[in-house]
N, C-alpha and C. Protein backbone atom coordinates (compact mmCIF):
# COMPACT_ATOMS: atom_id res chain seq x y z
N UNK A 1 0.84 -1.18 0.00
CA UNK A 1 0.00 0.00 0.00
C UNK A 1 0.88 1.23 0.00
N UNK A 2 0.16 2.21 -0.31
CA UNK A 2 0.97 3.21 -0.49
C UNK A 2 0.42 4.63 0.23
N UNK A 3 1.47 5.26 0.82
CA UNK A 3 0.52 6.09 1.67
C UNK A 3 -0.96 7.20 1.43
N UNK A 4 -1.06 7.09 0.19
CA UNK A 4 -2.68 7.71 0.00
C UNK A 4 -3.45 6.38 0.08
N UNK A 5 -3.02 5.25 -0.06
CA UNK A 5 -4.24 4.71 0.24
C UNK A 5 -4.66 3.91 1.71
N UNK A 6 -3.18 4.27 2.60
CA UNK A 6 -3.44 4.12 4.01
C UNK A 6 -4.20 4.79 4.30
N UNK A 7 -3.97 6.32 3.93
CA UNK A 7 -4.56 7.37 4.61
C UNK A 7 -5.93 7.37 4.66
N UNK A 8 -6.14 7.01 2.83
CA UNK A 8 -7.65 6.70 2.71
C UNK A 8 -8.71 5.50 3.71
N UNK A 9 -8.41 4.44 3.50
CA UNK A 9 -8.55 3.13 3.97
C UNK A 9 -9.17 4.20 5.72
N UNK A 10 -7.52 4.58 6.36
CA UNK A 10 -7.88 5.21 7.95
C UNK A 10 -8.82 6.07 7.83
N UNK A 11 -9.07 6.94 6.90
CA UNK A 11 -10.41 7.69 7.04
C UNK A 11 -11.67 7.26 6.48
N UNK A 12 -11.85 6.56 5.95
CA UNK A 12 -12.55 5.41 5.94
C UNK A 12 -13.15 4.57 6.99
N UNK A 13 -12.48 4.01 7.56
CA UNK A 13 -12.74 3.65 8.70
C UNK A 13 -13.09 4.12 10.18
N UNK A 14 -12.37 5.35 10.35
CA UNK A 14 -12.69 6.36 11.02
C UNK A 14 -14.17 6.59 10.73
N UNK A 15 -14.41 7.08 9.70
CA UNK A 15 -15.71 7.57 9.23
C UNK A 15 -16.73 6.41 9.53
N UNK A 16 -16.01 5.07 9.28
CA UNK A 16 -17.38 4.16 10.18
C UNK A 16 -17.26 3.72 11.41
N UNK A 17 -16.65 4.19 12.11
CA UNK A 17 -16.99 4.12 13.42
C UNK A 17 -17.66 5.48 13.98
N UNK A 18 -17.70 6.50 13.42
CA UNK A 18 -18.29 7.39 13.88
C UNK A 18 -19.69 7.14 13.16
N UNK A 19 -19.88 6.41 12.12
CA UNK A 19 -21.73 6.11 12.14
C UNK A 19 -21.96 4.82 12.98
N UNK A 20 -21.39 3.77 13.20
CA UNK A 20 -21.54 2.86 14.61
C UNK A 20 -21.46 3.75 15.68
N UNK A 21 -21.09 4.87 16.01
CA UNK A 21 -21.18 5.49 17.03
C UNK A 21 -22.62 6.32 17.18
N UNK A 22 -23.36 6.56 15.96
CA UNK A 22 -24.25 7.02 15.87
C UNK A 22 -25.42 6.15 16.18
N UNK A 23 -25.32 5.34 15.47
CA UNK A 23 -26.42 4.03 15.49
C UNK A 23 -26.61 3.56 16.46
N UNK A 24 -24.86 3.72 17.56
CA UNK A 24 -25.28 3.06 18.86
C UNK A 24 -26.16 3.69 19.65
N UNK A 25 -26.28 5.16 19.72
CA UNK A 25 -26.88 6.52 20.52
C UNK A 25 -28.36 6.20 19.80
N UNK A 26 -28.43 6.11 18.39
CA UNK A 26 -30.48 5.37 18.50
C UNK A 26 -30.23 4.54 19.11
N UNK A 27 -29.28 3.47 18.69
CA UNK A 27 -30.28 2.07 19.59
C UNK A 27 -30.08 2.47 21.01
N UNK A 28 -29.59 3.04 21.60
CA UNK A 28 -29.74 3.32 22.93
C UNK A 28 -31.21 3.86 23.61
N UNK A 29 -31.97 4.31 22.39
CA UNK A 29 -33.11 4.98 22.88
C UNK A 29 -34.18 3.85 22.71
N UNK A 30 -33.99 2.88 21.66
CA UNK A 30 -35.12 2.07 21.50
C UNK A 30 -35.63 1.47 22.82
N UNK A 31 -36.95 1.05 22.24
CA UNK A 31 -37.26 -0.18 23.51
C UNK A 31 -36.15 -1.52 23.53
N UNK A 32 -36.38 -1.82 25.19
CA UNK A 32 -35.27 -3.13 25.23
C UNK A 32 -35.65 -4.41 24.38
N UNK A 33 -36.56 -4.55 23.64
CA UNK A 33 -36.55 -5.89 22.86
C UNK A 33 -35.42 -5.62 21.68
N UNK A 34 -35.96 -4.05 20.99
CA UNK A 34 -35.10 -3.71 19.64
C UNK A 34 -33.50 -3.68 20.00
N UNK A 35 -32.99 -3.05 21.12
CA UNK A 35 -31.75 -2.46 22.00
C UNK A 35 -31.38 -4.02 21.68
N UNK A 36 -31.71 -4.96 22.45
CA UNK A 36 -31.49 -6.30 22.86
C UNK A 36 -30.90 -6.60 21.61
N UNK A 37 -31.83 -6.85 20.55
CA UNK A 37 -31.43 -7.16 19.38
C UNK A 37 -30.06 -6.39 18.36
N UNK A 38 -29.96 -5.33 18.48
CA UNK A 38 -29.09 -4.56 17.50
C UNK A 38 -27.74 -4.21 18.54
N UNK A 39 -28.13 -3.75 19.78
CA UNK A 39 -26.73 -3.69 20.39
C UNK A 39 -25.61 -4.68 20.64
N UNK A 40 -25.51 -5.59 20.92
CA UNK A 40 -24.77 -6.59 20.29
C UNK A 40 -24.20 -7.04 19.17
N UNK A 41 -24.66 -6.64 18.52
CA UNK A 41 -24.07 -6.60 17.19
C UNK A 41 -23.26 -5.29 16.81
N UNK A 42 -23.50 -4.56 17.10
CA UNK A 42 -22.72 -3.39 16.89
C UNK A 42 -21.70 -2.93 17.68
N UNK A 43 -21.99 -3.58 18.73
CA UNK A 43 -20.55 -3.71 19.53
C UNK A 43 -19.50 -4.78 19.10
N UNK A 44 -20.02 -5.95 18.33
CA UNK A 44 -19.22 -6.83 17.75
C UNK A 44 -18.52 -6.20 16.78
N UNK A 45 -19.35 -4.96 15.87
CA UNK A 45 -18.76 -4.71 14.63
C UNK A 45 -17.91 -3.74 15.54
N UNK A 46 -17.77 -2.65 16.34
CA UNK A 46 -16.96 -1.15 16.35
C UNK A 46 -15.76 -1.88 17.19
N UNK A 47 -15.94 -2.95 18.19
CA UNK A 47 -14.62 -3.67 18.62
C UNK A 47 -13.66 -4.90 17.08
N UNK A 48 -14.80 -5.20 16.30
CA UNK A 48 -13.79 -5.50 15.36
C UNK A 48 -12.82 -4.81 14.39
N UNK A 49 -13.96 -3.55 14.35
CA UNK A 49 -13.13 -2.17 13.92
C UNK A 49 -11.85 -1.65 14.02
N UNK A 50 -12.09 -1.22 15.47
CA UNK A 50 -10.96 -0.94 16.28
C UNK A 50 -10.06 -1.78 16.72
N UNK A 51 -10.03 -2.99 16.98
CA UNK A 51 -8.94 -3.68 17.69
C UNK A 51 -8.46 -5.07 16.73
N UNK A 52 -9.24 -5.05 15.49
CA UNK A 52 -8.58 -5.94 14.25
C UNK A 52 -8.33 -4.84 13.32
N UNK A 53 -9.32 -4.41 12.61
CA UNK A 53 -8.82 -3.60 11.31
C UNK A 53 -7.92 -2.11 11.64
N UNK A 54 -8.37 -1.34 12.15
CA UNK A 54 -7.12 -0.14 12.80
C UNK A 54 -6.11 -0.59 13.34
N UNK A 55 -6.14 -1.06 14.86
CA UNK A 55 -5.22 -1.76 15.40
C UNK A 55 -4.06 -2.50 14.65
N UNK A 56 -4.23 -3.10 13.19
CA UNK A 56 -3.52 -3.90 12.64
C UNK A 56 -2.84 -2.93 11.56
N UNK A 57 -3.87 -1.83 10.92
CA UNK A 57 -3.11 -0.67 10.32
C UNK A 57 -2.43 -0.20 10.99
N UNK A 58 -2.59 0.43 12.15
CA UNK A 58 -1.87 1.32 13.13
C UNK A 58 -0.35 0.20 13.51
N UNK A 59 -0.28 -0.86 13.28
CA UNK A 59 0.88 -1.50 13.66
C UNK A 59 1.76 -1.63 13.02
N UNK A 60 1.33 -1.66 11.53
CA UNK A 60 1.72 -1.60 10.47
C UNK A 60 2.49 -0.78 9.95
N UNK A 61 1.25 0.80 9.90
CA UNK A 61 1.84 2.00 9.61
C UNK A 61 1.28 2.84 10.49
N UNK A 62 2.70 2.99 11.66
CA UNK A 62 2.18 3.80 13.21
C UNK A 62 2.28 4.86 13.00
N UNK A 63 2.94 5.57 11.72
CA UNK A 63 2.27 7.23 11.56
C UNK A 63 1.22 7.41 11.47
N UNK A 64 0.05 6.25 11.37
CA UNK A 64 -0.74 6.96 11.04
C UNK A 64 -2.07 6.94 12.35
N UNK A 65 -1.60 6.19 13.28
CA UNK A 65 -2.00 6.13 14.48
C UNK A 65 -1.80 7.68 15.29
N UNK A 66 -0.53 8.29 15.29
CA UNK A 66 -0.68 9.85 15.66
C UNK A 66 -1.26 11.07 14.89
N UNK A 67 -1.49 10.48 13.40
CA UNK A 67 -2.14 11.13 12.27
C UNK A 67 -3.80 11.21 13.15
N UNK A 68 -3.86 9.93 13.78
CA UNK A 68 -5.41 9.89 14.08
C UNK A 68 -5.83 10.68 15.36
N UNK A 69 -4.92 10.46 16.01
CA UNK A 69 -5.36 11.43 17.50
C UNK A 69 -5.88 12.79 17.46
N UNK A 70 -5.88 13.19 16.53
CA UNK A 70 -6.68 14.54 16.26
C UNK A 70 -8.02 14.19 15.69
N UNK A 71 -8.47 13.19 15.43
CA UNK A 71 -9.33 13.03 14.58
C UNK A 71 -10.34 13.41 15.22
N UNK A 72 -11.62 14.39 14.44
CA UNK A 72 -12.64 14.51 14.89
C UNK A 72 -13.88 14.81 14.25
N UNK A 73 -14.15 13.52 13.40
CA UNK A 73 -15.69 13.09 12.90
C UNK A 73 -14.94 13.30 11.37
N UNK A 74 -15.79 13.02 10.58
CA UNK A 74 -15.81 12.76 9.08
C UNK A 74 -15.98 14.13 8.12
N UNK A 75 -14.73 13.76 7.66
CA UNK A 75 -14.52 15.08 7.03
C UNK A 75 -15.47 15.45 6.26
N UNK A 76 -15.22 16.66 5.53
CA UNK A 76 -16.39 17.60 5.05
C UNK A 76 -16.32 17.12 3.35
């Protein structure tokens, strides 16, 4: 890979965890049958997110792990 398409790929991904982050804040409001159903799963997906697919970029190519610490929501 080459670094535009790390970069891409990380904002990419970034960008979906900030709509799993969204989705989690509805399902937080649903009733507990719907909650029951969808929260679990979406915690499966934003921990596979983060701690397989980033985690494994970021190990890879750790510039771009301090590239991310500023990050804040999906660009314009």
């Amino acid at each position: 890979m080459d670094a535009t398409q790390t970069t891409e790929i990380r904002t990419l991904l970034l960008q979906a965890a900030d709509a799993i982050d969204r989705a989690n804040a509805i399902v937080s409001t649903l009733d507990s049958d719907d909650r029951a159903l969808l929260a679990a799963p979406l915690d499966e997906i934003s921990s596979a997110l983060h701690f397989k697919l980033l985690q494994k970029l970021y190990l890879r190519y750790p510039g771009l792990a301090e590239e991310s610490e500023g990050w804040g929501g999906a660009a314009a």
